[in-house]
PDB file of N, CA and C in Angstrom:
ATOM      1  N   UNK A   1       0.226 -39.584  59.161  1.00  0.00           N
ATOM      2  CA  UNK A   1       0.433 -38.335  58.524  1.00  0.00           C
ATOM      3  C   UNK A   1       0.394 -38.510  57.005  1.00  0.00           C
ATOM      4  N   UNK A   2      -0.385 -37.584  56.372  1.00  0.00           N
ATOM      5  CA  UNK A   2      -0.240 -37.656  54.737  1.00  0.00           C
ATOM      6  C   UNK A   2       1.038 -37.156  54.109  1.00  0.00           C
ATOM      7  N   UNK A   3       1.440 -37.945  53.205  1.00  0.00           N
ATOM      8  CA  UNK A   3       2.634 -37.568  52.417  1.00  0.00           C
ATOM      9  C   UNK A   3       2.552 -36.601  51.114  1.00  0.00           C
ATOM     10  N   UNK A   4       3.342 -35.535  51.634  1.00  0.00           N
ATOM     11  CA  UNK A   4       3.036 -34.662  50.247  1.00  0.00           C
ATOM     12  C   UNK A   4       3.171 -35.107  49.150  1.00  0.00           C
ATOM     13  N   UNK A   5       2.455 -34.684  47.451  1.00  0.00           N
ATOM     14  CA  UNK A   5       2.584 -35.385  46.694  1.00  0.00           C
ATOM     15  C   UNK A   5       3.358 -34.041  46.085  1.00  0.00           C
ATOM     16  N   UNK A   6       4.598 -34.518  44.938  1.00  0.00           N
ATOM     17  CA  UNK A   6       5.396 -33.844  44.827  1.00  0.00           C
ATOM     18  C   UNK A   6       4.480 -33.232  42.952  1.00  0.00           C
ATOM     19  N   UNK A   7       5.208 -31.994  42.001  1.00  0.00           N
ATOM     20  CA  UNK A   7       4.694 -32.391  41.167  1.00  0.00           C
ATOM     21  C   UNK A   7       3.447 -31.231  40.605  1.00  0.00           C
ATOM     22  N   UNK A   8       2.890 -31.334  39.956  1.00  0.00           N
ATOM     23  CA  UNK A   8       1.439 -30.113  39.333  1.00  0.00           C
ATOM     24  C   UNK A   8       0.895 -30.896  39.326  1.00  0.00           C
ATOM     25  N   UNK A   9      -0.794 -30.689  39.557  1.00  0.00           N
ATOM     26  CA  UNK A   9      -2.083 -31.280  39.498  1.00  0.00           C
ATOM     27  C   UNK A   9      -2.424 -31.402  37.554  1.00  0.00           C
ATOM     28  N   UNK A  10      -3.111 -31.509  37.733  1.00  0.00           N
ATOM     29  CA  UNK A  10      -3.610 -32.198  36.140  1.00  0.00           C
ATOM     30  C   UNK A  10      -4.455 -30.735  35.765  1.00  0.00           C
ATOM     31  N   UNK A  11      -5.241 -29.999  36.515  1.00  0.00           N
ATOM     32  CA  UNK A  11      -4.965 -28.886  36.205  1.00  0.00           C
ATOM     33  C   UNK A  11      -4.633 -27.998  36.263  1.00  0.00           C
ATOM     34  N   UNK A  12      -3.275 -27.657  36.891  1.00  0.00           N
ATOM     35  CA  UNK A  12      -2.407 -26.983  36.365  1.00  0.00           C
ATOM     36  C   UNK A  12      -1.762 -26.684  35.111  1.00  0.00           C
ATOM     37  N   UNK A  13      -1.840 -27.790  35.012  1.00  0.00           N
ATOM     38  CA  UNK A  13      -0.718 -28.359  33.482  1.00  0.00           C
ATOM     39  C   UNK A  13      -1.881 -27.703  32.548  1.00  0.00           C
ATOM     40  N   UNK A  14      -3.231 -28.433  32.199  1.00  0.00           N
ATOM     41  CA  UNK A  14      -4.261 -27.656  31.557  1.00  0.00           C
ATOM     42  C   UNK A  14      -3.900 -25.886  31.725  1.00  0.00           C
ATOM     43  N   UNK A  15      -4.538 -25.479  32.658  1.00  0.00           N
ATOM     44  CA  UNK A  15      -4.252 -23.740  32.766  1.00  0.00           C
ATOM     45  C   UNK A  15      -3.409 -23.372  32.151  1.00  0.00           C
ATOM     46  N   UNK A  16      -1.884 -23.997  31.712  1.00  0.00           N
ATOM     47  CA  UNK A  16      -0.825 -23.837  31.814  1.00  0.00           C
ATOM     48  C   UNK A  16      -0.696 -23.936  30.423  1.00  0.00           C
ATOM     49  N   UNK A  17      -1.009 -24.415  29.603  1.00  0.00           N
ATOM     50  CA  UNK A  17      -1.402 -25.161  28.523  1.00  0.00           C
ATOM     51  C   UNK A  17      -2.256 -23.996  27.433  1.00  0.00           C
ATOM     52  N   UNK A  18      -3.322 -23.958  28.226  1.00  0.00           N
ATOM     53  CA  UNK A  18      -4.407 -22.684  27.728  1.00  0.00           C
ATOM     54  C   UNK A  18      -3.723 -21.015  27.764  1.00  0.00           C
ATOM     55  N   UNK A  19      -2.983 -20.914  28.707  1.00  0.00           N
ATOM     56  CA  UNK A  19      -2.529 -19.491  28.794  1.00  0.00           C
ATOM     57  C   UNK A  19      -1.378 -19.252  27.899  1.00  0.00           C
ATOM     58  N   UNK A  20      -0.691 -20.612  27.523  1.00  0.00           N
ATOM     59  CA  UNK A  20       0.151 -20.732  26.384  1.00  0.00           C
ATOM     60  C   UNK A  20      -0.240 -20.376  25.258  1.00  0.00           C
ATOM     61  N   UNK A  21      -1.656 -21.537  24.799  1.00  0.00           N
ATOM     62  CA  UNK A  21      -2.302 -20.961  23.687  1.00  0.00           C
ATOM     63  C   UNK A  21      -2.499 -19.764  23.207  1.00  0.00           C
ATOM     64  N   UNK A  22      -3.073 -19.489  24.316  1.00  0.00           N
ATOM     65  CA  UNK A  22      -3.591 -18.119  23.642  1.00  0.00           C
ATOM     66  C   UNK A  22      -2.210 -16.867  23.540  1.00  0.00           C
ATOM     67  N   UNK A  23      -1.247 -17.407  24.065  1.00  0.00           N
ATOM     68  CA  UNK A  23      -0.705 -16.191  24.039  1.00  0.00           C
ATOM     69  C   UNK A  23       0.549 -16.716  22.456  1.00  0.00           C
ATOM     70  N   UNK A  24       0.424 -17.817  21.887  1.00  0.00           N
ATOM     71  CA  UNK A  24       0.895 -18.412  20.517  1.00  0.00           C
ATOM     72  C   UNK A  24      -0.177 -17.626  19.831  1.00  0.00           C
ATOM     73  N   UNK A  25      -1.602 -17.768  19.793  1.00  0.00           N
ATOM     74  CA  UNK A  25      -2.823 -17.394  19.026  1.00  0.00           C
ATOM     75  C   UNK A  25      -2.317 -15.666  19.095  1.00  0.00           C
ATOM     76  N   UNK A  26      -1.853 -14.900  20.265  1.00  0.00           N
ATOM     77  CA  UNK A  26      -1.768 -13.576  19.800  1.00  0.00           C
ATOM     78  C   UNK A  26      -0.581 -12.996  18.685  1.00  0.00           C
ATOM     79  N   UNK A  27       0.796 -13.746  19.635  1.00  0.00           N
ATOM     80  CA  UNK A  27       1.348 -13.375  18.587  1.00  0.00           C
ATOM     81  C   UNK A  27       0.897 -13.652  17.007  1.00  0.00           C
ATOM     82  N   UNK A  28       0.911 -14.789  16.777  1.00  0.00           N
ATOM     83  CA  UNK A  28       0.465 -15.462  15.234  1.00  0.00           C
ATOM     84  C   UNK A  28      -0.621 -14.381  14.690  1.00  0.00           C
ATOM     85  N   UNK A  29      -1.023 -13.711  15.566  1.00  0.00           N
ATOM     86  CA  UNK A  29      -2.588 -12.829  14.830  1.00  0.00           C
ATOM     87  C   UNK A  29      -1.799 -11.575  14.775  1.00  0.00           C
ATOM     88  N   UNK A  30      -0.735 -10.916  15.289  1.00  0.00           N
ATOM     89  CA  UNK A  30       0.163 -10.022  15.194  1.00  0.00           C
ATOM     90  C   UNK A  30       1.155  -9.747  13.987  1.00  0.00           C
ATOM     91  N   UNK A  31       1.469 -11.106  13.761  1.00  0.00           N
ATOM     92  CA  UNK A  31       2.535 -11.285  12.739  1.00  0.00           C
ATOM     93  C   UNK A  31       1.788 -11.469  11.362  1.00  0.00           C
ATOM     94  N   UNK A  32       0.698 -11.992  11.717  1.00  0.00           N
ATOM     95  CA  UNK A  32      -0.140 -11.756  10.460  1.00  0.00           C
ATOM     96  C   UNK A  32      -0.325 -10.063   9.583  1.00  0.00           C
ATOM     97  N   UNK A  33      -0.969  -9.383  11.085  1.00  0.00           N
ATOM     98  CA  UNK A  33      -1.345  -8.137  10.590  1.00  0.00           C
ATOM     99  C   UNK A  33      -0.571  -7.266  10.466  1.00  0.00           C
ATOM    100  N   UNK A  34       0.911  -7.606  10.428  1.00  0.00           N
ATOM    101  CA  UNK A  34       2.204  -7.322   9.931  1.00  0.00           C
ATOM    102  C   UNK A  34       2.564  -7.514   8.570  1.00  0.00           C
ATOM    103  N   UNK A  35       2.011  -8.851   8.100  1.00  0.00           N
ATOM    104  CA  UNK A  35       2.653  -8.933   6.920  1.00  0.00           C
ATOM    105  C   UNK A  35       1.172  -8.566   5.941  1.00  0.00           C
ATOM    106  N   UNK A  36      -0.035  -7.953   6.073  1.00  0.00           N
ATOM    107  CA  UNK A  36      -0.899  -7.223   5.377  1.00  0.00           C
ATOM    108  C   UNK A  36      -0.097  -5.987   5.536  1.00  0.00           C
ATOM    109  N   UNK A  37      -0.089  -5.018   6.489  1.00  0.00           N
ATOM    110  CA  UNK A  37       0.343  -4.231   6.325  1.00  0.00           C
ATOM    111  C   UNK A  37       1.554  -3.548   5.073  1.00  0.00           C
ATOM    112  N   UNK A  38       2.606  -4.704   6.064  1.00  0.00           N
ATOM    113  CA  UNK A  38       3.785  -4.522   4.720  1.00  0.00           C
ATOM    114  C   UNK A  38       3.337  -4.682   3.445  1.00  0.00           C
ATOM    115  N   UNK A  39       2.702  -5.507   3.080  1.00  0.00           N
ATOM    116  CA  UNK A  39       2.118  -5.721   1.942  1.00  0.00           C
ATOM    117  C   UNK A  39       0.954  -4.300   1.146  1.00  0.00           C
ATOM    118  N   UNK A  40       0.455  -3.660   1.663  1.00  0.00           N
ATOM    119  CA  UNK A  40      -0.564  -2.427   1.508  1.00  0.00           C
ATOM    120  C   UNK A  40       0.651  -1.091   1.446  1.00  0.00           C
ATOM    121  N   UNK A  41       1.565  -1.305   2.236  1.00  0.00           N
ATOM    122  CA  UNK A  41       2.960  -0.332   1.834  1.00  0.00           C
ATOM    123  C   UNK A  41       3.594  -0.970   0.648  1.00  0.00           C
ATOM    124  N   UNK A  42       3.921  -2.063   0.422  1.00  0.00           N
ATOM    125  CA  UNK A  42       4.834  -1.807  -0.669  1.00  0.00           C
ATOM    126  C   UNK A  42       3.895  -1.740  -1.808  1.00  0.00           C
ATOM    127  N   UNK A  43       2.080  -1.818  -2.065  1.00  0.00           N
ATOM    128  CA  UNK A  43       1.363  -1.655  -3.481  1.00  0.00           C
ATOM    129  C   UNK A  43       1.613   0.044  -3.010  1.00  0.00           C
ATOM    130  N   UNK A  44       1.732   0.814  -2.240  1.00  0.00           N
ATOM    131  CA  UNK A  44       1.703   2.346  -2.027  1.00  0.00           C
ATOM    132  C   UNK A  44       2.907   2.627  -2.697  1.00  0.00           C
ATOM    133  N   UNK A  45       3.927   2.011  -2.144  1.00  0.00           N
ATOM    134  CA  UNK A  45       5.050   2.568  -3.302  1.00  0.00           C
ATOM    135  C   UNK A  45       5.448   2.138  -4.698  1.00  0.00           C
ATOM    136  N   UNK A  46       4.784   0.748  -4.292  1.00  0.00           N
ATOM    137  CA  UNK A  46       4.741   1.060  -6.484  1.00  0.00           C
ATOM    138  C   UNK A  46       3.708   1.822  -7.238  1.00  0.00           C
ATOM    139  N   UNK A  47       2.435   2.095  -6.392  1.00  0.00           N
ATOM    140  CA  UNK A  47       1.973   3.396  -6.892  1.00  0.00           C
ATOM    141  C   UNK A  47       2.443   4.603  -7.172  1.00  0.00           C
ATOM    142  N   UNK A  48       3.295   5.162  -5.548  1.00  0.00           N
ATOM    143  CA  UNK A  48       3.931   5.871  -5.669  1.00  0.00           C
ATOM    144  C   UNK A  48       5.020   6.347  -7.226  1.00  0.00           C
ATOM    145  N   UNK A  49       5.364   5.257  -7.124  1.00  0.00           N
ATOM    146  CA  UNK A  49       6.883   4.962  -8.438  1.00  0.00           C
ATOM    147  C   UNK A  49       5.990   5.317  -9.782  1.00  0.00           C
ATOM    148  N   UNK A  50       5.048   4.258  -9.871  1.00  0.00           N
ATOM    149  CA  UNK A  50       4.355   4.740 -11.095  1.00  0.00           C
ATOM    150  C   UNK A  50       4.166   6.587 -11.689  1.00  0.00           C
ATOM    151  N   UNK A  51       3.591   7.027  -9.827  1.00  0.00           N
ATOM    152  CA  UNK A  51       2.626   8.255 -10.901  1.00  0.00           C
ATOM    153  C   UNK A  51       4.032   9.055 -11.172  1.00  0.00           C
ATOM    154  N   UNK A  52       5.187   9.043 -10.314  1.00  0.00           N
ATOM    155  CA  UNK A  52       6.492   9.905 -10.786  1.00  0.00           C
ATOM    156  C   UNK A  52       6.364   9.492 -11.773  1.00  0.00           C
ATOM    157  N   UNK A  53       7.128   8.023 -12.535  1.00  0.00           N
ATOM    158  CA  UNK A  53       7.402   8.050 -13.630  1.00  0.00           C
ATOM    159  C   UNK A  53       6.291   8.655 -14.833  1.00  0.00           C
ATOM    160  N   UNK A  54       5.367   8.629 -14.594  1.00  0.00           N
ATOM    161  CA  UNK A  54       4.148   8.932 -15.809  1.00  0.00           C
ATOM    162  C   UNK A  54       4.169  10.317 -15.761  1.00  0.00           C
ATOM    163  N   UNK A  55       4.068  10.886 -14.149  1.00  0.00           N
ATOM    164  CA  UNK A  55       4.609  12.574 -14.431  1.00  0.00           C
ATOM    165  C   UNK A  55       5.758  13.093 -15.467  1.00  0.00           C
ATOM    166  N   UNK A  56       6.595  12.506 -15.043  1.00  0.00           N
ATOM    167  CA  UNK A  56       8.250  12.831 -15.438  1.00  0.00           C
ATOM    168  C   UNK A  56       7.591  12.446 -17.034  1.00  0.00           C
ATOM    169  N   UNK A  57       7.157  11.429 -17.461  1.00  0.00           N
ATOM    170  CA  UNK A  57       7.265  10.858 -18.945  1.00  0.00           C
ATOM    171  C   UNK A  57       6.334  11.934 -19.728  1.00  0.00           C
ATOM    172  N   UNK A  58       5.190  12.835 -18.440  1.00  0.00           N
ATOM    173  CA  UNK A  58       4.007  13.945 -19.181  1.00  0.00           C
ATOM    174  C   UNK A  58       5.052  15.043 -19.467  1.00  0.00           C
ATOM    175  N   UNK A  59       5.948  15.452 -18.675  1.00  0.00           N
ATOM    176  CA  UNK A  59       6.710  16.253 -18.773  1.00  0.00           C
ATOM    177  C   UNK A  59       8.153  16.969 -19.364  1.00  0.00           C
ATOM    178  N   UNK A  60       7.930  15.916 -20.096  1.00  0.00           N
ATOM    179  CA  UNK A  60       9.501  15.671 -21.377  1.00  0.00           C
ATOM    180  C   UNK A  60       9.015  15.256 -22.463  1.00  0.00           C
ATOM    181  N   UNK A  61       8.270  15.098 -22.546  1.00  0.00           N
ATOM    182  CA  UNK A  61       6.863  15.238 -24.019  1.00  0.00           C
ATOM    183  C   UNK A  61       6.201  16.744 -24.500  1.00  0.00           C
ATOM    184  N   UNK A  62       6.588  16.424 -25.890  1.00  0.00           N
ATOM    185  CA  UNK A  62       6.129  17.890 -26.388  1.00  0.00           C
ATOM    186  C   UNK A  62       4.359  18.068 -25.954  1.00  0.00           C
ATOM    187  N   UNK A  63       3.628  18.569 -25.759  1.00  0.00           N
ATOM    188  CA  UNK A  63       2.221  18.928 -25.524  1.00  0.00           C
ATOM    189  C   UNK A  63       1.631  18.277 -27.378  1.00  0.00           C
ATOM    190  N   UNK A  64       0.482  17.525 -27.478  1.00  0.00           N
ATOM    191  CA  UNK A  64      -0.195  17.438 -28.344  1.00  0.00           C
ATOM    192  C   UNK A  64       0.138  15.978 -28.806  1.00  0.00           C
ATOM    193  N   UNK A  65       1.264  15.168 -27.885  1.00  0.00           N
ATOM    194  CA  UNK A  65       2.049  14.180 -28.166  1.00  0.00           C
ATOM    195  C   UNK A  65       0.770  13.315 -27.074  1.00  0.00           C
ATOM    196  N   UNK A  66       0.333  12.091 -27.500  1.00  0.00           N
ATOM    197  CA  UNK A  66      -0.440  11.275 -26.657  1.00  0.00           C
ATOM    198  C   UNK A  66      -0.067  10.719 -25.165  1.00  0.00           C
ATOM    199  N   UNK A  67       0.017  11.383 -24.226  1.00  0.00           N
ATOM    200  CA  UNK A  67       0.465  10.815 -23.344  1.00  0.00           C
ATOM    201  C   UNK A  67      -0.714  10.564 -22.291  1.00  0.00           C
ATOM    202  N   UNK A  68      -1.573  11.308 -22.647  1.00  0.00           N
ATOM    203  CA  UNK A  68      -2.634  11.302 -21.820  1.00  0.00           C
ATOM    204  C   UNK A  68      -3.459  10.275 -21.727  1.00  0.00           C
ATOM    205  N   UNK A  69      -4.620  10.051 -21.223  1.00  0.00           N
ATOM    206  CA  UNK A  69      -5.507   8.997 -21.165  1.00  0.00           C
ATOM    207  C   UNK A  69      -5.085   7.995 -20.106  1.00  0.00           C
ATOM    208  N   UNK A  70      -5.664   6.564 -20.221  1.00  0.00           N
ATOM    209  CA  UNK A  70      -5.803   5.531 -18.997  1.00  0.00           C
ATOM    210  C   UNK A  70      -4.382   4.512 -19.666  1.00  0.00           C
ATOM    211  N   UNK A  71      -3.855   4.145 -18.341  1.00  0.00           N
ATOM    212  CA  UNK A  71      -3.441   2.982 -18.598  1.00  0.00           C
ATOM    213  C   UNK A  71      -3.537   1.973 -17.973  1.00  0.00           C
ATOM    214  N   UNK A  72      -3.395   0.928 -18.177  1.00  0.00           N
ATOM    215  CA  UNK A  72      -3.580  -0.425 -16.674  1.00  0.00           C
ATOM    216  C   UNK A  72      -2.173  -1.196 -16.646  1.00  0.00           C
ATOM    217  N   UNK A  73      -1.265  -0.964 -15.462  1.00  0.00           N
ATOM    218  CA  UNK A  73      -0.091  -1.945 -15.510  1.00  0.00           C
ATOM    219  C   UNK A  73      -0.259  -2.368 -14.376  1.00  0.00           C
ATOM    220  N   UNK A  74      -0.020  -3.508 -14.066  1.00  0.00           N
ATOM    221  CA  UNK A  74       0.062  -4.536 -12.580  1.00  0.00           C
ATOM    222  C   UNK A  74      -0.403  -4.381 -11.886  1.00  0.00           C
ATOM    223  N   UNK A  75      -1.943  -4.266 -12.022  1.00  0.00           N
ATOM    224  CA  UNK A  75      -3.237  -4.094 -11.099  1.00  0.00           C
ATOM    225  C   UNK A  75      -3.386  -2.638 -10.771  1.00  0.00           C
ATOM    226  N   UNK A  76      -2.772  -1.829 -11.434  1.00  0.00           N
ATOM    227  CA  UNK A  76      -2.474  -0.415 -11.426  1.00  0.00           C
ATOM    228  C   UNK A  76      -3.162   0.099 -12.959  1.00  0.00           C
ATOM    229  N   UNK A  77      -4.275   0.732 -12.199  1.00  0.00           N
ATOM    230  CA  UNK A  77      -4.517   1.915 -13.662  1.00  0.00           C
ATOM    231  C   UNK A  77      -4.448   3.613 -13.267  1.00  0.00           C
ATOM    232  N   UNK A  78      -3.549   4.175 -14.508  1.00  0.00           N
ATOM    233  CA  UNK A  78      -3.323   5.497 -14.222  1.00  0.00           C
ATOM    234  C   UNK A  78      -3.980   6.400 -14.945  1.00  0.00           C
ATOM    235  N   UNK A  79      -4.306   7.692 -15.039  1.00  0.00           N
ATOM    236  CA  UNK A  79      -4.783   8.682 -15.611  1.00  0.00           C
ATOM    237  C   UNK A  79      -4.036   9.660 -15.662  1.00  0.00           C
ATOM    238  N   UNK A  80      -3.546  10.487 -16.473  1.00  0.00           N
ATOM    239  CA  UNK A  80      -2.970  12.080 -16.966  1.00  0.00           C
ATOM    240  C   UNK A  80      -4.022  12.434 -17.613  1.00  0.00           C
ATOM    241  N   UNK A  81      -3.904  14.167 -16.402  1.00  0.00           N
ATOM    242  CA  UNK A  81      -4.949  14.857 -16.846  1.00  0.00           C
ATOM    243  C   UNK A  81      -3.423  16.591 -16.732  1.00  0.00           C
ATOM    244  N   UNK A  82      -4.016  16.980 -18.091  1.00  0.00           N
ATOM    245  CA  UNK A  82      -2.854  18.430 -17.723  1.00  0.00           C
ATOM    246  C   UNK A  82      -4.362  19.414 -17.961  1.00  0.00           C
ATOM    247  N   UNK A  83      -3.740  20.325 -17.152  1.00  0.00           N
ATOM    248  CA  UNK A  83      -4.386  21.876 -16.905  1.00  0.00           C
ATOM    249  C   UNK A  83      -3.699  23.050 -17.412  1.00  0.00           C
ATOM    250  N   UNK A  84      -4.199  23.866 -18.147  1.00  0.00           N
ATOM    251  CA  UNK A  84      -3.243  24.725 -18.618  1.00  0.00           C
ATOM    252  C   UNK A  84      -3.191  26.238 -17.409  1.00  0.00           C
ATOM    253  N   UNK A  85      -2.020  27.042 -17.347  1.00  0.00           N
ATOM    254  CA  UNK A  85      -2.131  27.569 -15.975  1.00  0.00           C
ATOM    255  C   UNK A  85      -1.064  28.822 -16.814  1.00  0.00           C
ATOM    256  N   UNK A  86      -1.556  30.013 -16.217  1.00  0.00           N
ATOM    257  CA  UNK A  86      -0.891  31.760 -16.464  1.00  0.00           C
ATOM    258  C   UNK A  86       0.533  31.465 -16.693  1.00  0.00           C
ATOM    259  N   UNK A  87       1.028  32.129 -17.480  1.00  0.00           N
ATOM    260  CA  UNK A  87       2.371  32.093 -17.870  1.00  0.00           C
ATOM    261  C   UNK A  87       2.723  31.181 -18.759  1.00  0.00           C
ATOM    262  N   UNK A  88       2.436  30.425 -19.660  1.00  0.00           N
ATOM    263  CA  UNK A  88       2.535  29.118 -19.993  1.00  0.00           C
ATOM    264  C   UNK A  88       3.130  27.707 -19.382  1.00  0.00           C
ATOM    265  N   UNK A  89       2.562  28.049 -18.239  1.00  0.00           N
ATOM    266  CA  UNK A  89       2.931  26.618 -17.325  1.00  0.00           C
ATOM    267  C   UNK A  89       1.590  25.499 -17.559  1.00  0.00           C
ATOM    268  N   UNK A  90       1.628  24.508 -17.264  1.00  0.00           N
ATOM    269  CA  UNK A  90       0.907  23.749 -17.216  1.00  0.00           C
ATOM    270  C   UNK A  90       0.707  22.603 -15.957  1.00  0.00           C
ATOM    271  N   UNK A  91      -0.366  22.088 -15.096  1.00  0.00           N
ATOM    272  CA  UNK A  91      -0.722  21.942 -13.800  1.00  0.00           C
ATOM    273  C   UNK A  91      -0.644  19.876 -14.522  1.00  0.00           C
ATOM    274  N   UNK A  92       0.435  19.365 -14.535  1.00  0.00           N
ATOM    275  CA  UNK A  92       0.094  17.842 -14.820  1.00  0.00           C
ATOM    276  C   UNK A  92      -0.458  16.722 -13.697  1.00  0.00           C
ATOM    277  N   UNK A  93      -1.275  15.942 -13.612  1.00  0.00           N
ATOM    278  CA  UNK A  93      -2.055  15.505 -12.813  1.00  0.00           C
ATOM    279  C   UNK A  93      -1.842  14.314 -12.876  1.00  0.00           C
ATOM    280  N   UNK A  94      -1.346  12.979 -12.117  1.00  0.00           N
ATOM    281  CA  UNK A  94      -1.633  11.548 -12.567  1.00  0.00           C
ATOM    282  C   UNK A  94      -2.314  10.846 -11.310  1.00  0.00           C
ATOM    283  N   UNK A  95      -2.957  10.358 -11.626  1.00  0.00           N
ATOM    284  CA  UNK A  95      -4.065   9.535 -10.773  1.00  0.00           C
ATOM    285  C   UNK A  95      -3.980   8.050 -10.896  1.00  0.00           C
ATOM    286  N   UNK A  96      -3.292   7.523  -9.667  1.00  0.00           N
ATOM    287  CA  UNK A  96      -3.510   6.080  -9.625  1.00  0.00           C
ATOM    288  C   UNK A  96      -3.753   5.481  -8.558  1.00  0.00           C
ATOM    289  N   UNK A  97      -4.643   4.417  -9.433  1.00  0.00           N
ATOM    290  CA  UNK A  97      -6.009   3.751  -8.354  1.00  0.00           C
ATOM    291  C   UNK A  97      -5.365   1.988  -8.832  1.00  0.00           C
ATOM    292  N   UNK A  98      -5.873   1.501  -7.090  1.00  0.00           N
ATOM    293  CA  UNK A  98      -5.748  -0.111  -7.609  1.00  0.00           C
ATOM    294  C   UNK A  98      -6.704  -0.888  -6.106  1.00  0.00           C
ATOM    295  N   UNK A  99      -5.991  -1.559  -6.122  1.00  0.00           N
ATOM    296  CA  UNK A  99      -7.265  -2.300  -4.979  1.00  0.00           C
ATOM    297  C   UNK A  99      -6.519  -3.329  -4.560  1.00  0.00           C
ATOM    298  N   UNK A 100      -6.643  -3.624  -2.860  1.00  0.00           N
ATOM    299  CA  UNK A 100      -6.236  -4.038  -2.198  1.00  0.00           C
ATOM    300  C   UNK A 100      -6.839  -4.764  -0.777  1.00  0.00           C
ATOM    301  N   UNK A 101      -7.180  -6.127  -1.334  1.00  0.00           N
ATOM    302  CA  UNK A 101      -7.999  -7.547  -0.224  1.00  0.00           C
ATOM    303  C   UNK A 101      -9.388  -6.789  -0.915  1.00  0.00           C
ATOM    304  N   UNK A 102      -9.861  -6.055  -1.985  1.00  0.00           N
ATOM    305  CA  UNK A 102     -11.098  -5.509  -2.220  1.00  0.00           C
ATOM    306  C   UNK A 102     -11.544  -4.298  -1.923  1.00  0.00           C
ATOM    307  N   UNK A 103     -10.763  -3.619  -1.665  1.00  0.00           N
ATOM    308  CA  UNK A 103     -10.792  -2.124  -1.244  1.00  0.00           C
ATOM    309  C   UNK A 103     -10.210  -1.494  -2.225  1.00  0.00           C
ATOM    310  N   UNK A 104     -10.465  -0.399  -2.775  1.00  0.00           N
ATOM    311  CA  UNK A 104     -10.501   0.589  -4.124  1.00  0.00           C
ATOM    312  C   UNK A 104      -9.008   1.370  -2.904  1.00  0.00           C
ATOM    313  N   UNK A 105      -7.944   1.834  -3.430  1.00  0.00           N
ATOM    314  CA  UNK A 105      -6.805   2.980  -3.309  1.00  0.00           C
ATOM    315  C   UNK A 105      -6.793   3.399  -4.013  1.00  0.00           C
ATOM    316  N   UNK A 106      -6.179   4.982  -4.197  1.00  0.00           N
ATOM    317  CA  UNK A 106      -5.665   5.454  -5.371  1.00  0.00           C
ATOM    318  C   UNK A 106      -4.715   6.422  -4.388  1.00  0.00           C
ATOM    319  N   UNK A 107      -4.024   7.382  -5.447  1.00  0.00           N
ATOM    320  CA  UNK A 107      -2.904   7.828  -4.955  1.00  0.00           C
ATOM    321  C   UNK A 107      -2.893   8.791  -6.318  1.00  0.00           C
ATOM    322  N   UNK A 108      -2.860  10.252  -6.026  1.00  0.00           N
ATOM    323  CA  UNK A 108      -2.630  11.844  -6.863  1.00  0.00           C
ATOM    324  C   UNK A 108      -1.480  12.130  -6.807  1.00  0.00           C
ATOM    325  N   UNK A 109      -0.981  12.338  -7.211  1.00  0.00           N
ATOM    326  CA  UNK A 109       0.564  13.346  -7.727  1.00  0.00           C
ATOM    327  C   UNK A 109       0.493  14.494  -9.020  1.00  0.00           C
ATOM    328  N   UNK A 110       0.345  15.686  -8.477  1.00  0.00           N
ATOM    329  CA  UNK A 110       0.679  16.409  -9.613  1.00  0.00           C
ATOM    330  C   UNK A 110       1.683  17.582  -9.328  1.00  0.00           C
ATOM    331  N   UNK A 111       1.734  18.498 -10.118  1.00  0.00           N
ATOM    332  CA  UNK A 111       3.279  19.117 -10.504  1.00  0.00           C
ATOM    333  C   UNK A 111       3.025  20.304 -11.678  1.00  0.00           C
ATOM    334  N   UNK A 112       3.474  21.281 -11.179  1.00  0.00           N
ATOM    335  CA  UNK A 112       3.428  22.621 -11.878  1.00  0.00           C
ATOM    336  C   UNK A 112       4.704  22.735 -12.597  1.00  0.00           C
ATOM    337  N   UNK A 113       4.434  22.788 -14.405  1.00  0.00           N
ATOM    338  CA  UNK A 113       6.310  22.644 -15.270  1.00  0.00           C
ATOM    339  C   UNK A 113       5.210  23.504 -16.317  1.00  0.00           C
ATOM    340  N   UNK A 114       6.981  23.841 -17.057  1.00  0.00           N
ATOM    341  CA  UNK A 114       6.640  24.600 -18.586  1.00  0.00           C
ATOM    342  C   UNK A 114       6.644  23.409 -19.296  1.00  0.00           C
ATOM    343  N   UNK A 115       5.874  23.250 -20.496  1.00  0.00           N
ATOM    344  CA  UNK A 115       5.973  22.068 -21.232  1.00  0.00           C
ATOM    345  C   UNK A 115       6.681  22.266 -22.549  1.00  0.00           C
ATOM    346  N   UNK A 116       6.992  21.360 -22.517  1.00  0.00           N
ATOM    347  CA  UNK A 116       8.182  21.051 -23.603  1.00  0.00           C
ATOM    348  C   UNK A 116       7.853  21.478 -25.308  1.00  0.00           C
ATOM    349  N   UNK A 117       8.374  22.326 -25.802  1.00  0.00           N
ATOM    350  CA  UNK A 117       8.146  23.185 -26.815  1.00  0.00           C
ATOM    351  C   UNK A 117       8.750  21.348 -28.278  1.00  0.00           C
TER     352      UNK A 117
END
């Protein structure tokens, strides 16, 4: 009579081995496209932060005072553009663009105020 052999075959252990891999290879490709992500959110909110502050800074400035034009801070360039609008309100506009793994973003914020006499 043959004696059972106790134990996994040689490939088992292989199979066993491979189905491991790949399932290390998914997560690791998961956690990656986790930390791009996070990364593409937090350049959104320092965009974000920027165009408030450059709004807020168009908007507590007397009109005729330079606030307008381009600026470039930390891979971030912004634009103020104001529109003049019925009643003496004015339509302030800031536009910021930056780029991210090589891809062009930008991000608009504008805001309807009386301007500062």
């Amino acid at each position: 009579m043959p004696r059972k052999r106790a134990g996994f075959s040689m490939i088992e252990v292989l199979m066993a081995l491979v189905v491991l891999s790949v399932g290390i290879l998914g997560v690791m490709e998961a956690f990656s496209l986790s930390l791009r992500v996070t990364g593409d959110t937090e350049r959104l909110e320092e965009a974000v932060g920027l165009a408030r502050r450059r709004l807020e800074e168009v908007m507590v400035t007397p009109l005729g005072t330079p606030v307008l034009g381009r600026r470039t801070s930390g891979g971030f360039e912004s634009t103020v553009e104001l529109a003049p609008m019925p009643h003496g309100l004015v339509r302030g506009s800031v536009l910021i663009r930056w780029s991210v793994r090589g891809k062009a973003r930008q991000f608009r914020l504008s805001q309807v105020f009386r301007p500062v006499e």
